[in-house]
N, C-alpha and C. Protein backbone atom coordinates (compact mmCIF):
# COMPACT_ATOMS: atom_id res chain seq x y z
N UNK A 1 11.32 4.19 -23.38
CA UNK A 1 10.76 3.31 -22.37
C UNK A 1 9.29 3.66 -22.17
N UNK A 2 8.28 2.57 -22.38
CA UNK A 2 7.25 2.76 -22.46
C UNK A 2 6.39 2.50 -20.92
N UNK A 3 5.98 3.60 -19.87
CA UNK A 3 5.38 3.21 -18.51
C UNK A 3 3.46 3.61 -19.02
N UNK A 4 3.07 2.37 -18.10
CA UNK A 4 1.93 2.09 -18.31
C UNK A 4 1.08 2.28 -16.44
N UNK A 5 0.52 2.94 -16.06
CA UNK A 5 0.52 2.88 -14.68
C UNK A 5 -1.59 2.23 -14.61
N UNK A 6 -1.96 1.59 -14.41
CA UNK A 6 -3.17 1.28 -14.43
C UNK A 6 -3.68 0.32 -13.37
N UNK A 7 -5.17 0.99 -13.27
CA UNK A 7 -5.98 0.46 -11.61
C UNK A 7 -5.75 -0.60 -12.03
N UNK A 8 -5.89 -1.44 -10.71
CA UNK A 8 -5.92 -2.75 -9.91
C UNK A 8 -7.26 -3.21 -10.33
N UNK A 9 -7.24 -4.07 -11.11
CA UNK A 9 -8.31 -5.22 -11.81
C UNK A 9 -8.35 -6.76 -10.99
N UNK A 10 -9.13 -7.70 -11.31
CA UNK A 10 -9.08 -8.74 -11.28
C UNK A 10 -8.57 -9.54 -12.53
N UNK A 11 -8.41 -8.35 -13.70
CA UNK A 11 -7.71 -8.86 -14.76
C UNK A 11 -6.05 -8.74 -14.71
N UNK A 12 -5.81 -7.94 -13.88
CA UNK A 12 -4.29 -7.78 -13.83
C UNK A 12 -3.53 -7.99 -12.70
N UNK A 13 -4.57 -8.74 -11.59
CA UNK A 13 -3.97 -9.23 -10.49
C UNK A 13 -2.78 -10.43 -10.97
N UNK A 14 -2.92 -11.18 -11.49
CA UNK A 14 -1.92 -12.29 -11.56
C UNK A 14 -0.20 -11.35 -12.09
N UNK A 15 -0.82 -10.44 -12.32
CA UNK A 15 1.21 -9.39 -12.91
C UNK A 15 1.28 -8.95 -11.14
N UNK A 16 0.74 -8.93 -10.33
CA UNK A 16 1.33 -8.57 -8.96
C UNK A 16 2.07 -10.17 -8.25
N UNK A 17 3.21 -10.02 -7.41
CA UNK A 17 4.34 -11.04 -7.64
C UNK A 17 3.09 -11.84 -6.56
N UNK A 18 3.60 -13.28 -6.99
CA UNK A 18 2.72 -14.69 -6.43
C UNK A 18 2.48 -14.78 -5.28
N UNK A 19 3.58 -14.14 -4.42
CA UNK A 19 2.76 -14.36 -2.97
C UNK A 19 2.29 -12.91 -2.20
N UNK A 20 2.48 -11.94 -2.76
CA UNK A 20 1.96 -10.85 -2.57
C UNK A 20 -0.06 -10.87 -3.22
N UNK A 21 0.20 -11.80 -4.11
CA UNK A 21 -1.61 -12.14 -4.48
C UNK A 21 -2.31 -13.35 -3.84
N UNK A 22 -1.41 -13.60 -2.95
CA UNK A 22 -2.06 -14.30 -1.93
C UNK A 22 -1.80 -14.18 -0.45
N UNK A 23 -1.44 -13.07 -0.47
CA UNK A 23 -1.20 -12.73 0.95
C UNK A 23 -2.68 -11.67 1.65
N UNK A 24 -2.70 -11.65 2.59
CA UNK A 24 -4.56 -11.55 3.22
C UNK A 24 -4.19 -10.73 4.38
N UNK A 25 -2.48 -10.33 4.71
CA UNK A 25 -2.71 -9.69 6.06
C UNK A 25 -3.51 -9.02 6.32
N UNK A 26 -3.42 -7.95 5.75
CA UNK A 26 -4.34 -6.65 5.75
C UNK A 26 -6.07 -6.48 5.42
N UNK A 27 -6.61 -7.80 4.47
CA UNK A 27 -7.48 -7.74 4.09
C UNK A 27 -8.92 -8.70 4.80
N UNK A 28 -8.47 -9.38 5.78
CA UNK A 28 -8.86 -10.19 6.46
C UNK A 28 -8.47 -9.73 8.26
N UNK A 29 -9.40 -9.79 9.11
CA UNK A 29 -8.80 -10.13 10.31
C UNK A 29 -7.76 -11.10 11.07
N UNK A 30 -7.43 -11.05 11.82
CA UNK A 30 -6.56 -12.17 12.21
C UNK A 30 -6.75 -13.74 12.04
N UNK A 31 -7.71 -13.73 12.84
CA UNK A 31 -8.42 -14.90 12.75
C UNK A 31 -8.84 -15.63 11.59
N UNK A 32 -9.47 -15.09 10.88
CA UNK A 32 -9.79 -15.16 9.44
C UNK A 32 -8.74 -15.32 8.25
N UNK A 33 -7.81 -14.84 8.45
CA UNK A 33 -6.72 -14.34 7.32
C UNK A 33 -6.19 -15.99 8.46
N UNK A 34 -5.54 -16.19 9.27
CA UNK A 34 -5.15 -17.94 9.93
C UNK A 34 -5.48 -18.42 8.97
N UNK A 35 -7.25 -18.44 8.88
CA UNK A 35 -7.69 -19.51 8.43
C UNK A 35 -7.83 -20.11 7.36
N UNK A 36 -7.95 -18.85 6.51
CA UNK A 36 -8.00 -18.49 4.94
C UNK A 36 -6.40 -19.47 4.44
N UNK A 37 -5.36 -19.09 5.58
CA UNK A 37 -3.79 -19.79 4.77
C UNK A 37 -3.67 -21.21 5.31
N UNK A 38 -4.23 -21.73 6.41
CA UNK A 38 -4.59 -23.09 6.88
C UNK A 38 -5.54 -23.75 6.10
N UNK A 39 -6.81 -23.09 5.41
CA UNK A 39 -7.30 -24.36 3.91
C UNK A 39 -6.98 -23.77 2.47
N UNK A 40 -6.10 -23.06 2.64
CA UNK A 40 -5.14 -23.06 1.48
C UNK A 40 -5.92 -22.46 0.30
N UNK A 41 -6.66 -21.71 0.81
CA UNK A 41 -7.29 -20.35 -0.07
C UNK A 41 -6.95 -18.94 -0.09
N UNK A 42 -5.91 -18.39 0.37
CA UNK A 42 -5.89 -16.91 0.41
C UNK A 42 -5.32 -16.00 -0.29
N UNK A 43 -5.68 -16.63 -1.95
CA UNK A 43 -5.50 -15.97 -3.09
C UNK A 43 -7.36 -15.85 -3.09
N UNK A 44 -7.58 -17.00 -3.09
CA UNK A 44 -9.55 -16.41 -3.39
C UNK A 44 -9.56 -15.29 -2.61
N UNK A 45 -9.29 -15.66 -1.07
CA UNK A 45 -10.04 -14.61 -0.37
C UNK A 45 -9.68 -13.36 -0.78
N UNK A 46 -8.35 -13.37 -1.47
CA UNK A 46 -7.76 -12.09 -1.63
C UNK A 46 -9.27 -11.42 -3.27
N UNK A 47 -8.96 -12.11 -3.99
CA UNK A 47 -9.63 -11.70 -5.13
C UNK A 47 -10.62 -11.50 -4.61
N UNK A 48 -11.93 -12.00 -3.54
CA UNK A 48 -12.84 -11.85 -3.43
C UNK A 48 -13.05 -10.13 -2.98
N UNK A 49 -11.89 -10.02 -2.08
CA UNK A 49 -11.74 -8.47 -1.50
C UNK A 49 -11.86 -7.28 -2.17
N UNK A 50 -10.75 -7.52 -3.24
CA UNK A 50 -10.79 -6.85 -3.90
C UNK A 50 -11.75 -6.35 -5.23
N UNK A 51 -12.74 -7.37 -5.51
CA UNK A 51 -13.79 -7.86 -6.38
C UNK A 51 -15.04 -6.54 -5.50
N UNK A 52 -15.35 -7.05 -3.98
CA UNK A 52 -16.06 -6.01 -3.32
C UNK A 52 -15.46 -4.81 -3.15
N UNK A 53 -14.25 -4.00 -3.23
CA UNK A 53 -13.79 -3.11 -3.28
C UNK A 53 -14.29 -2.53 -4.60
N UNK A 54 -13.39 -3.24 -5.32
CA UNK A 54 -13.90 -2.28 -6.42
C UNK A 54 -15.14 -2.15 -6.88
N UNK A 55 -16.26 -3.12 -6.41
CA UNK A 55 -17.69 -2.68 -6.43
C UNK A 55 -18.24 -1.61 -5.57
N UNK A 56 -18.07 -1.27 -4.05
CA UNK A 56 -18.64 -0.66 -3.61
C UNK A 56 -18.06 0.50 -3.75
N UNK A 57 -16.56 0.61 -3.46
CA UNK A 57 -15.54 1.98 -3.45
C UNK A 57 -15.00 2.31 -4.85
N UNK A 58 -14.63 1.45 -5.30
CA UNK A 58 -13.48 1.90 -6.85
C UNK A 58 -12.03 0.92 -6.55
N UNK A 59 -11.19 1.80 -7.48
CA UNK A 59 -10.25 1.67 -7.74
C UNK A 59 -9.68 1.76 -6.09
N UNK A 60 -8.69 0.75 -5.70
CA UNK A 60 -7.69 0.32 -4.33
C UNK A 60 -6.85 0.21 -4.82
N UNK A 61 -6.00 0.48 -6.31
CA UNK A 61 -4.21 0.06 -6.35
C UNK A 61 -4.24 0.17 -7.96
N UNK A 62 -2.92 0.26 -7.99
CA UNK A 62 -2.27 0.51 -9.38
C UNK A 62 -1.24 -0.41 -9.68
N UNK A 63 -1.37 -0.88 -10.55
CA UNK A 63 0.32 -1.43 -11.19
C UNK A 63 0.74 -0.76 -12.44
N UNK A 64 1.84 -1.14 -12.09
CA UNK A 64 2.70 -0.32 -12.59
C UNK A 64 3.63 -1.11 -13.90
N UNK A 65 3.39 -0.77 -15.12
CA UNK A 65 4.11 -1.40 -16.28
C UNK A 65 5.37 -0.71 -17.36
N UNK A 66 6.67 -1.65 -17.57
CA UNK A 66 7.42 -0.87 -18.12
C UNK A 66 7.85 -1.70 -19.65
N UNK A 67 7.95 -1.45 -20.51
CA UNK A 67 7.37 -1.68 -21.60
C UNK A 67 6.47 -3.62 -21.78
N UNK A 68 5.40 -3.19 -21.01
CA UNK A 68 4.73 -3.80 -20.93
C UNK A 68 5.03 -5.10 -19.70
N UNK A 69 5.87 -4.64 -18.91
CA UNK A 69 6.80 -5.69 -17.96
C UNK A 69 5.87 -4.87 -16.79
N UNK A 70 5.44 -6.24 -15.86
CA UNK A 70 4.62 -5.35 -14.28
C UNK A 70 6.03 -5.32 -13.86
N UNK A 71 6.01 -3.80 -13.31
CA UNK A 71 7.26 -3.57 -12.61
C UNK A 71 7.06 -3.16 -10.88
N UNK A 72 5.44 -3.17 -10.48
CA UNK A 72 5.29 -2.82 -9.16
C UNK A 72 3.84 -2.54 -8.81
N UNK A 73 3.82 -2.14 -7.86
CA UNK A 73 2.29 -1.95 -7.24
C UNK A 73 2.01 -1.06 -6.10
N UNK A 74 0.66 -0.53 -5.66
CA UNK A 74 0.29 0.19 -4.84
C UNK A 74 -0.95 -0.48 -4.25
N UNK A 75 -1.63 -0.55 -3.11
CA UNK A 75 -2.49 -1.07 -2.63
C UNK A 75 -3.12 -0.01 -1.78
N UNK A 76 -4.48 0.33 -2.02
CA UNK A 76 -4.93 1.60 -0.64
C UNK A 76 -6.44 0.98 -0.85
N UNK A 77 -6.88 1.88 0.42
CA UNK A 77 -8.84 1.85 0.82
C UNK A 77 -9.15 2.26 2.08
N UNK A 78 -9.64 2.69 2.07
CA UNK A 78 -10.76 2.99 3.24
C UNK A 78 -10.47 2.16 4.60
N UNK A 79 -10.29 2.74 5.60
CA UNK A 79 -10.37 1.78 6.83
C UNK A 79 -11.63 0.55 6.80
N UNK A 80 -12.56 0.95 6.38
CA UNK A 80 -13.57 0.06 6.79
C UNK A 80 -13.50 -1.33 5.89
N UNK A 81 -12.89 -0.95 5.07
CA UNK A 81 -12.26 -2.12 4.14
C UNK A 81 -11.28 -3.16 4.67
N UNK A 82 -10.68 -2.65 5.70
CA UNK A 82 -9.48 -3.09 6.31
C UNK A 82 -9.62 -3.66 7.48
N UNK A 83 -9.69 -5.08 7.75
CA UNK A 83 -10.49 -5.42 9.01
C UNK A 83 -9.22 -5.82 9.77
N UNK A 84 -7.90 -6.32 9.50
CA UNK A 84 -6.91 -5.96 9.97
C UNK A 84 -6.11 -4.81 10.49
N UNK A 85 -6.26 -3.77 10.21
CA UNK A 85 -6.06 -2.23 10.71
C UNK A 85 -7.16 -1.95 12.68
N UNK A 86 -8.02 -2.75 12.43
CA UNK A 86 -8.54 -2.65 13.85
C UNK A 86 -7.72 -3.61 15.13
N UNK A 87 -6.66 -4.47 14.68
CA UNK A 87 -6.17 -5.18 15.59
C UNK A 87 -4.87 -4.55 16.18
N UNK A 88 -4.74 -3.06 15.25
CA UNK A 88 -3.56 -2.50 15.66
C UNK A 88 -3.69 -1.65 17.06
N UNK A 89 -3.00 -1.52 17.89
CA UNK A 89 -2.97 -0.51 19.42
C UNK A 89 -3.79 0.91 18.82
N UNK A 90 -3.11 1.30 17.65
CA UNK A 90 -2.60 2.59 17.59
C UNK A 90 -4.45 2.98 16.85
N UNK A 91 -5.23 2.17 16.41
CA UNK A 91 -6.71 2.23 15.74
C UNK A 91 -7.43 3.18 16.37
N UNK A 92 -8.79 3.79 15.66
CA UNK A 92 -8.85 3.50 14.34
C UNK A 92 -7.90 4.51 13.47
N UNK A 93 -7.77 4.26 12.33
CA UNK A 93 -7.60 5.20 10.92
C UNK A 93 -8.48 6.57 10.77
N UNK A 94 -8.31 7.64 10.72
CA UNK A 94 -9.47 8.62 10.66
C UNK A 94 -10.15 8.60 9.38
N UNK A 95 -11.11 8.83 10.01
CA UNK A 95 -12.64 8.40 9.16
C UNK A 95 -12.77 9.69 7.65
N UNK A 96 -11.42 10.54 7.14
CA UNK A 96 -11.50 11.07 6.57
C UNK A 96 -10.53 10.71 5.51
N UNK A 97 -9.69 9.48 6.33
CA UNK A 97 -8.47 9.08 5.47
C UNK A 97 -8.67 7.90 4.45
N UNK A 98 -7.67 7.94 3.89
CA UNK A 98 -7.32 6.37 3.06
C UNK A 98 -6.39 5.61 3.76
N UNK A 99 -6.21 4.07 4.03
CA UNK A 99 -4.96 3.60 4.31
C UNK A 99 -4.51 3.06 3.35
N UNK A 100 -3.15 3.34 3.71
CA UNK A 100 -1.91 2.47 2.43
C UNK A 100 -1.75 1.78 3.40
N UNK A 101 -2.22 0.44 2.28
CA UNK A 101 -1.41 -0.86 2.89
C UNK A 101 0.06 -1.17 2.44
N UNK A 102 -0.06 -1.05 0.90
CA UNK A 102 1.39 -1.65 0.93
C UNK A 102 1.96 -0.69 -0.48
N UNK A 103 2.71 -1.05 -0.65
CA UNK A 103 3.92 -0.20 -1.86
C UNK A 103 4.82 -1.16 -2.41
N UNK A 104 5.23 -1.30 -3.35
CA UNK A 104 6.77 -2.11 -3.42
C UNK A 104 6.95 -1.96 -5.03
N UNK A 105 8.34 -1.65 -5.89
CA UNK A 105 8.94 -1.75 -7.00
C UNK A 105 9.58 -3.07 -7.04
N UNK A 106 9.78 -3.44 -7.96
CA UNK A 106 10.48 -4.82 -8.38
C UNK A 106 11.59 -4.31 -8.73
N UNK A 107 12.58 -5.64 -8.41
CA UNK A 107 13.68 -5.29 -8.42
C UNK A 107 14.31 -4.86 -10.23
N UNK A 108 14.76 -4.35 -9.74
CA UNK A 108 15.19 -3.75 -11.07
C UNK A 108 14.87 -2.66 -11.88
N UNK A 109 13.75 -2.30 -11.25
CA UNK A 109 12.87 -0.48 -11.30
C UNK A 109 13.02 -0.03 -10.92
N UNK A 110 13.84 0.36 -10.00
CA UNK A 110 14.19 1.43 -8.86
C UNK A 110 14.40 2.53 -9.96
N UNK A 111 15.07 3.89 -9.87
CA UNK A 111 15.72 5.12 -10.63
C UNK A 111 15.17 5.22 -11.68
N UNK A 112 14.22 4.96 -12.06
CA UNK A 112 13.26 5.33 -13.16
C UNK A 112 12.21 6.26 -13.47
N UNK A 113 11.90 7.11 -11.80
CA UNK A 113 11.04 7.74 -11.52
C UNK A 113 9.85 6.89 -11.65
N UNK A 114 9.63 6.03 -10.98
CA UNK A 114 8.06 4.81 -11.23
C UNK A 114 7.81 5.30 -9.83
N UNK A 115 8.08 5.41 -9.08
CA UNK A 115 8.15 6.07 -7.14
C UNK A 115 7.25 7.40 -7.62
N UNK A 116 7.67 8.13 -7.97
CA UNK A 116 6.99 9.64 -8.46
C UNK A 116 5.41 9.16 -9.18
N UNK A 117 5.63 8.72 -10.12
CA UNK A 117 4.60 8.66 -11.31
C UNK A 117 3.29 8.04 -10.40
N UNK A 118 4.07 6.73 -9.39
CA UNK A 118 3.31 6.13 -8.69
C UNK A 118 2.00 7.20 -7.54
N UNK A 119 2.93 7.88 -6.87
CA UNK A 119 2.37 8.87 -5.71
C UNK A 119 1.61 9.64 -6.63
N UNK A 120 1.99 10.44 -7.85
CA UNK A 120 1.44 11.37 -8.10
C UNK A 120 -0.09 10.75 -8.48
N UNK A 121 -0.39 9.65 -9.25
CA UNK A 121 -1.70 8.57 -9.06
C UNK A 121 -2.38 8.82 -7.88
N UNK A 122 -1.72 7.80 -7.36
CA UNK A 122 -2.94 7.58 -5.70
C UNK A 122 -3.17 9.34 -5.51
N UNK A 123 -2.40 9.99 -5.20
CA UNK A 123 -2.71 11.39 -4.59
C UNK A 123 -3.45 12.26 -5.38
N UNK A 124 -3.41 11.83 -6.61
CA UNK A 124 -5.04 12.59 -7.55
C UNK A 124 -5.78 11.77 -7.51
N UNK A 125 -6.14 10.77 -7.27
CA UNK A 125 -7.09 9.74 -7.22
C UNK A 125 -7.99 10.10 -6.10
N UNK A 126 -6.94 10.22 -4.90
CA UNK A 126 -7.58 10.34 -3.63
C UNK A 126 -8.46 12.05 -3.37
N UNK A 127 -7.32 13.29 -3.59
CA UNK A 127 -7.70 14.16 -3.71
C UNK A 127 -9.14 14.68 -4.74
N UNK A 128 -9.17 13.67 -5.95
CA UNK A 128 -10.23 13.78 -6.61
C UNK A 128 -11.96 12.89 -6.17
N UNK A 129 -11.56 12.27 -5.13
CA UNK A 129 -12.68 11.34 -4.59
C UNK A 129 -13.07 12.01 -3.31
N UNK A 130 -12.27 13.38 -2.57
CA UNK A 130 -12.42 13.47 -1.60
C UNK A 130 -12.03 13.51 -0.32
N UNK A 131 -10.77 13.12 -0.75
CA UNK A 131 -10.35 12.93 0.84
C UNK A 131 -8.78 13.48 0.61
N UNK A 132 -9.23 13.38 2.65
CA UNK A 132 -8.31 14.75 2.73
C UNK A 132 -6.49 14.48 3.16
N UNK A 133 -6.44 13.01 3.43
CA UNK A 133 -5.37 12.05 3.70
C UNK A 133 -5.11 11.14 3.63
N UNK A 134 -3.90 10.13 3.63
CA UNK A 134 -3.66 9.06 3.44
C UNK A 134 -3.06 8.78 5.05
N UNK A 135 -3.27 7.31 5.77
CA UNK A 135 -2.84 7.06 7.15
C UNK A 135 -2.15 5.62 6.75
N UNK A 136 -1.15 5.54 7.67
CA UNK A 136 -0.94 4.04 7.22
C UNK A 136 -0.22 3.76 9.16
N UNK A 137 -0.45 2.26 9.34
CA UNK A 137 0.40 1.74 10.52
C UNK A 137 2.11 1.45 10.04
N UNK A 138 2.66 2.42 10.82
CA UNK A 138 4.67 2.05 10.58
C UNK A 138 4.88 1.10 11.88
N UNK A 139 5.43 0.33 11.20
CA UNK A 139 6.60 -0.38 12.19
C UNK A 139 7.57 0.52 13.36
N UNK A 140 7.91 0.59 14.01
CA UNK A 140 9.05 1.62 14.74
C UNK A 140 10.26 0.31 15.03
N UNK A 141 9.72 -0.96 14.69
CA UNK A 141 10.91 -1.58 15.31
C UNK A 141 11.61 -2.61 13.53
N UNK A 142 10.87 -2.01 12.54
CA UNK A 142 11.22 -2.73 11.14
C UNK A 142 12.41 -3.02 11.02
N UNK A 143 12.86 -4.31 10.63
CA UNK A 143 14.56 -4.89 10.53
C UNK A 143 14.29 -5.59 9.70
N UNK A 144 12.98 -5.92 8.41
CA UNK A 144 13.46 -6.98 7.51
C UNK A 144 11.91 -6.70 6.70
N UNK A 145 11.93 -6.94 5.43
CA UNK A 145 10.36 -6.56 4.47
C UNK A 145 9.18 -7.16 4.94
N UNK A 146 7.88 -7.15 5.48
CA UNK A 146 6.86 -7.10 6.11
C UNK A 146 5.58 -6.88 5.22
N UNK A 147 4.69 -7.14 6.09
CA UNK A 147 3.84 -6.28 5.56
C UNK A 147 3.33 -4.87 5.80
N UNK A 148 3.81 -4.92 7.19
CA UNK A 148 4.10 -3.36 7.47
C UNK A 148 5.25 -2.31 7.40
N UNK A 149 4.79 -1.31 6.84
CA UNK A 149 6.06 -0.58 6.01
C UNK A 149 6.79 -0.01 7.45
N UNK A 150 8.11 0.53 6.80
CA UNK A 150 8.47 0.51 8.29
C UNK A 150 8.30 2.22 8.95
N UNK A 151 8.44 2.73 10.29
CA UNK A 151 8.18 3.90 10.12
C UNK A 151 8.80 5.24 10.12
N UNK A 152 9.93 4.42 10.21
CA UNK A 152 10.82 6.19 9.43
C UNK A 152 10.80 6.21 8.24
N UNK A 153 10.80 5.34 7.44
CA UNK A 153 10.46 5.56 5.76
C UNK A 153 8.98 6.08 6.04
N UNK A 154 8.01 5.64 6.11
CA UNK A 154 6.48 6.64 6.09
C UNK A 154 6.77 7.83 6.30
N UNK A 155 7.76 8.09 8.03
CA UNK A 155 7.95 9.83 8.15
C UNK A 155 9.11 10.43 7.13
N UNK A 156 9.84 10.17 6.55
CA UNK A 156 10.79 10.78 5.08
C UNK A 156 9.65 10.99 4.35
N UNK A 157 8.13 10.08 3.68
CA UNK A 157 8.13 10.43 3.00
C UNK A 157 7.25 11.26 3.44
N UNK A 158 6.95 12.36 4.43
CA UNK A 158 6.11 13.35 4.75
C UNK A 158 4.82 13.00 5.69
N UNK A 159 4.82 11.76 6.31
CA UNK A 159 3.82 11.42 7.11
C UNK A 159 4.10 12.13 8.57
N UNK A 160 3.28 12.60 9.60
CA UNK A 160 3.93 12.99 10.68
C UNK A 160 2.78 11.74 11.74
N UNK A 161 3.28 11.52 12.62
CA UNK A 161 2.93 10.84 13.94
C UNK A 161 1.90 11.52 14.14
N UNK A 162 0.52 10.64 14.49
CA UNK A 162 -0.64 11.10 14.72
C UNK A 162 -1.34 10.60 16.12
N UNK A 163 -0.79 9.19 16.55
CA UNK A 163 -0.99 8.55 17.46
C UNK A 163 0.33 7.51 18.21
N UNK A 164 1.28 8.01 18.83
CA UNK A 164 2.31 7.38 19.08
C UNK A 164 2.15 5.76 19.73
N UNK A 165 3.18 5.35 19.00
CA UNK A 165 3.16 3.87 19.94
C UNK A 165 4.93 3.25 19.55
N UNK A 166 5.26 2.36 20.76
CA UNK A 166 6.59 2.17 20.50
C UNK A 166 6.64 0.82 19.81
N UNK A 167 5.99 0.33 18.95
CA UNK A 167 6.11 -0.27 17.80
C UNK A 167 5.23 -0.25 16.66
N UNK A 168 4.00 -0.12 16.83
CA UNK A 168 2.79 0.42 15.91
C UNK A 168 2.72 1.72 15.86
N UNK A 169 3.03 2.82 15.75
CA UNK A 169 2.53 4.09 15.28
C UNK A 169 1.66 4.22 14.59
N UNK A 170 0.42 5.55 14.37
CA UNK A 170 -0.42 5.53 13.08
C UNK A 170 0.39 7.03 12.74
N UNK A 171 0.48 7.33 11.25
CA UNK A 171 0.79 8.10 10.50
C UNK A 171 0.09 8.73 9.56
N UNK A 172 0.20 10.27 9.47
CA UNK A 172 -0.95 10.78 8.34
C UNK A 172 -0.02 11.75 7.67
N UNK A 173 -0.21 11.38 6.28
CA UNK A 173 0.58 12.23 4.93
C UNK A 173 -0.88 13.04 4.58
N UNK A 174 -0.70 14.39 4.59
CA UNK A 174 -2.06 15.83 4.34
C UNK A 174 -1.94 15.44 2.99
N UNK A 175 -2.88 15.29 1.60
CA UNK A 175 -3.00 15.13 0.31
C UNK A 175 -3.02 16.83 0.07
N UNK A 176 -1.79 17.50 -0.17
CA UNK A 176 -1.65 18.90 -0.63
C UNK A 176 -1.15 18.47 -1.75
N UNK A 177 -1.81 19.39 -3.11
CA UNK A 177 -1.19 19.23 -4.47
C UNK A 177 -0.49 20.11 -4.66
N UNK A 178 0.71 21.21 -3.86
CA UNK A 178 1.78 21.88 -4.26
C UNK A 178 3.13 20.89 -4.51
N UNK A 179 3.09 21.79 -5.55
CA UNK A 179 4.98 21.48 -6.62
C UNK A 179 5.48 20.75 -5.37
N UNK A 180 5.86 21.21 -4.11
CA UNK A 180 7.20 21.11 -3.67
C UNK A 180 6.70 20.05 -2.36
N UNK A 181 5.04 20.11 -2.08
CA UNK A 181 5.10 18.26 -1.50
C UNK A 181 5.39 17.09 -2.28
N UNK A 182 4.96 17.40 -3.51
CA UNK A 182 4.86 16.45 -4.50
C UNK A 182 6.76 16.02 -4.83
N UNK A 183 7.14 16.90 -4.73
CA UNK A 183 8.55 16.91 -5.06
C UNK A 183 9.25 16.29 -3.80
N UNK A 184 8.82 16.44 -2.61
CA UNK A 184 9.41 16.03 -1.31
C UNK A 184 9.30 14.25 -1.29
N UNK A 185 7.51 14.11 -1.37
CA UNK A 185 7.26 12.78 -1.28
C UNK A 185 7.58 12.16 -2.32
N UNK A 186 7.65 12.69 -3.63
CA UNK A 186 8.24 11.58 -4.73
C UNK A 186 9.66 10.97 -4.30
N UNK A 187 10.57 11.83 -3.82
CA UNK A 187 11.98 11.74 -3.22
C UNK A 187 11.72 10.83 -2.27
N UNK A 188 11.08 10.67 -1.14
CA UNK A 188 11.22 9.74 -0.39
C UNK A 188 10.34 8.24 -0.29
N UNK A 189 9.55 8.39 -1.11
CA UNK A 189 9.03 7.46 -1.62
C UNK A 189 9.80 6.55 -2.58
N UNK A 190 10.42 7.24 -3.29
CA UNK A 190 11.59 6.32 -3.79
C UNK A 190 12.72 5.42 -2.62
N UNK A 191 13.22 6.14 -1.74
CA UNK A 191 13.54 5.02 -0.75
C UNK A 191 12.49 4.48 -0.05
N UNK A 192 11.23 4.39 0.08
CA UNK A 192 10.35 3.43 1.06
C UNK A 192 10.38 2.61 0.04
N UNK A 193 10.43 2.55 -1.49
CA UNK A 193 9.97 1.38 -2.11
C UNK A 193 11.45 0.72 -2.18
N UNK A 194 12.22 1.29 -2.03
CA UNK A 194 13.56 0.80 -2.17
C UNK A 194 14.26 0.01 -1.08
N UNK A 195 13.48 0.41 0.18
CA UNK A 195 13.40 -0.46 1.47
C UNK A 195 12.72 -1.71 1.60
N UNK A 196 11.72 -1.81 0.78
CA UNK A 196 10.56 -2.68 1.09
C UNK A 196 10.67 -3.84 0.32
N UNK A 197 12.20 -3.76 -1.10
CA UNK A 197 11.77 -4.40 -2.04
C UNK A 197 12.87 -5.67 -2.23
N UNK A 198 13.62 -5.95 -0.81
CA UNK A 198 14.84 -6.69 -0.61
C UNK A 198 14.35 -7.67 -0.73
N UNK A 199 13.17 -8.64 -0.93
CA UNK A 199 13.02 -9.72 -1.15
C UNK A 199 11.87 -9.62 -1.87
N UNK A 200 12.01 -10.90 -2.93
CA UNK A 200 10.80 -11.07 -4.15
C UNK A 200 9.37 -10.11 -3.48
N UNK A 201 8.73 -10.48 -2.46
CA UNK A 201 7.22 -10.45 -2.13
C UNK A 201 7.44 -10.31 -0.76
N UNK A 202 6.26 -9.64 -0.22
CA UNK A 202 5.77 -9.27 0.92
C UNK A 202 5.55 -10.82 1.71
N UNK A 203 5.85 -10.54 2.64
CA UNK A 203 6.11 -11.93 3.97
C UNK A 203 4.38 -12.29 3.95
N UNK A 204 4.28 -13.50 3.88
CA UNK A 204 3.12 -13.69 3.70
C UNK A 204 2.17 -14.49 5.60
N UNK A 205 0.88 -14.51 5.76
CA UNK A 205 0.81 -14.53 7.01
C UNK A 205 1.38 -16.00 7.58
């Protein structure tokens, strides 16, 4: 079985599933991201995002290929990238972190170790650019796939509560490269993607 794990292009956006490449929660403000799905653009806006990402910052996400089949994806950046992350209670993101926006395996990849291969990426990526964590907003009240992950899967996979809230929480996973985090979060990262992946694509706004 041949796995292929490679950054997030504008050439390889169309292998991420159809409405997950046009979905803007995260990448747009509220208001904006409305408006973007009311004139029936928020695949541009999406490409456009990511077009300035990877110009000013780099690489924001990976997909993930199994003999040559996209089998999944990762999405991260910088708070300041994230103009949706400021509408949350629980804001801002610390100014030292990355946020994960989103995660998800396709169905039918699960037990392959693609969960592992995946983390161990972003977390040299990140650790090699600098920084010292990854933060993401959990759900506390998650009952169905979102765009927000939910937040006892974030805390399994080693995130601890940084700013409590009884439905937004913010969460921070420390980027330590010992054997046995790496071994913890690959394990539970395999069920967050395994949670997240009950329907084709991420709920779109």
């Amino acid at each position: 079985m041949g796995r292929r794990l490679v950054p997030l292009t504008l050439d390889n956006l169309p292998d991420v599933p159809k409405r997950c490449r046009s979905c803007v929660f995260w990448e747009l403000d509220p208001v904006s991201g409305e408006a973007a799905v009311k004139a029936g653009r928020p695949d541009l806006e999406k490409e456009a995002w990511i077009s300035a990402v990877l110009l000013e910052w780099g690489s924001c996400g990976r997909v993930v290929y199994v003999d040559d089949v996209p089998a999944g994806f990762v999405l991260y950046a910088p708070p300041a990238y994230v103009p949706r992350s400021t509408a949350f209670p629980t804001s801002p993101v610390s100014a030292d972190a990355v946020q994960l926006l989103t995660a998800r395996l396709l169905p039918g990849f699960q037990g392959q170790g693609l969960g592992r291969v995946m983390v161990q990426t972003v977390a040299k990526d990140l650790i090699q650019r600098g920084f010292k964590a990854i933060e993401a907003f959990g759900d506390a009240q998650w009952s169905e796939p979102a765009c927000v992950l939910p937040a006892d899967h974030l805390l399994a996979v080693g995130f601890k509560t940084v700013r409590p809230h009884p439905r937004f929480p913010r969460l921070r996973l420390e980027l330590r490269s010992t054997i046995s985090w790496k071994e913890d979060v690959e394990l539970a990262l395999d069920r967050l993607l395994g949670a997240v992946q009950k329907e084709p694509a991420l709920r779109p706004l």
